[in-house]
Protein backbone atom coordinates (compact mmCIF):
# COMPACT_ATOMS: atom_id res chain seq x y z
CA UNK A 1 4.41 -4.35 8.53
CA UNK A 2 6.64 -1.70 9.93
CA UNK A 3 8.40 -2.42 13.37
CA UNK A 4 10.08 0.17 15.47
CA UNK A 5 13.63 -0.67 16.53
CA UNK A 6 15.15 0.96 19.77
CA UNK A 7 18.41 2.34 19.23
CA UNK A 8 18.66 4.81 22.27
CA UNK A 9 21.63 3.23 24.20
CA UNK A 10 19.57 4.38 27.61
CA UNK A 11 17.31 2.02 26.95
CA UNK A 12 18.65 -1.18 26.11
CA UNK A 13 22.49 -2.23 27.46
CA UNK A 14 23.76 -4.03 24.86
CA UNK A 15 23.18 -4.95 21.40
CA UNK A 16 21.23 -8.34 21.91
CA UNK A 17 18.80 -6.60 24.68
CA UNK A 18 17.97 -4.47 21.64
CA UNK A 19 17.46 -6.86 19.50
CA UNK A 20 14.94 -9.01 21.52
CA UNK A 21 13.01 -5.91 22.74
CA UNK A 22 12.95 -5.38 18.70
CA UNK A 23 11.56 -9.17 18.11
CA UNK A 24 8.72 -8.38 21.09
CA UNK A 25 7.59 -5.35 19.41
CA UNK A 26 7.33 -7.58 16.47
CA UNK A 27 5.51 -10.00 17.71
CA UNK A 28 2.96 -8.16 19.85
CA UNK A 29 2.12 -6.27 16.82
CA UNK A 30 1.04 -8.95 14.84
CA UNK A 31 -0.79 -10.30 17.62
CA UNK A 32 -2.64 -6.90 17.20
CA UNK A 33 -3.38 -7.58 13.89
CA UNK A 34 -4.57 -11.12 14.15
CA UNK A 35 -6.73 -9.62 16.76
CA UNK A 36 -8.46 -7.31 14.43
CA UNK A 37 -8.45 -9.92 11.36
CA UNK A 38 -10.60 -12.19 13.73
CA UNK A 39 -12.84 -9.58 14.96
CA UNK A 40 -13.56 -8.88 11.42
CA UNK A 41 -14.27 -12.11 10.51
CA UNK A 42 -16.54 -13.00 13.38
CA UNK A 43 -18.47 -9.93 12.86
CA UNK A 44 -18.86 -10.46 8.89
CA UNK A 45 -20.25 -14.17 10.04
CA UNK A 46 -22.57 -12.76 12.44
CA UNK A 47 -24.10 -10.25 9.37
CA UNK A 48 -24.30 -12.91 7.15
CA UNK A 49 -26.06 -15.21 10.01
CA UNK A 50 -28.20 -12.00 10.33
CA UNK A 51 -29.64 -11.23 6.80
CA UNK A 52 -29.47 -15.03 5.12
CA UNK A 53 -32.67 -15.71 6.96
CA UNK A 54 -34.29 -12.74 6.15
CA UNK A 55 -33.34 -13.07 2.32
CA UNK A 56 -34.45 -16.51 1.97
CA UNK A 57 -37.00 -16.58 4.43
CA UNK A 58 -39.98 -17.16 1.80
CA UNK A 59 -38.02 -19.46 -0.38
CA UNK A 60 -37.48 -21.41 2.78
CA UNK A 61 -41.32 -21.26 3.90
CA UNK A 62 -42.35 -22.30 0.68
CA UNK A 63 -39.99 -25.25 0.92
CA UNK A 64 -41.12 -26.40 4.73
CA UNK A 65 -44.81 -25.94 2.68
CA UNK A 66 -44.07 -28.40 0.06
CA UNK A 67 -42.29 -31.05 1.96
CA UNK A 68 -45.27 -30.84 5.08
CA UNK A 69 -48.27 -31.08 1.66
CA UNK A 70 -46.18 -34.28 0.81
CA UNK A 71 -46.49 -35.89 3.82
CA UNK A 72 -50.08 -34.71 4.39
CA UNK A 73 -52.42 -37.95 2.93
């Protein structure tokens, strides 16, 4: 992960005002991330909640079938 640091002496007074402006930049950048890793995972999880019903649809059916015949007298 690459952070930025602010040297410019305009910005920040001193040398520990740099130094937690540097540790926010940090920070909110891997709250970015963590952002995006979530948004990936919730949207592979909604595919997969998508297409497992249409891939096993007939296995399932065919299941349901046999268990309702083995109840049926």
């Amino acid at each position: 992960m690459e952070t930025k640091a602010i040297t410019d002496s305009g910005i920040c007074g001193n040398q520990s005002n740099r130094a937690m402006l540097n540790r926010v930049i940090a920070i909110q950048s891997k709250k970015g991330s963590t952002m995006i890793e979530y948004a990936l995972i919730s949207s592979l999880v909604s595919i997969a909640a998508v297409t497992t019903p249409g891939l096993l649809g007939c296995q399932l059916d065919l299941m349901f079938q046999a268990v309702e015949a083995a109840f049926t007298p």
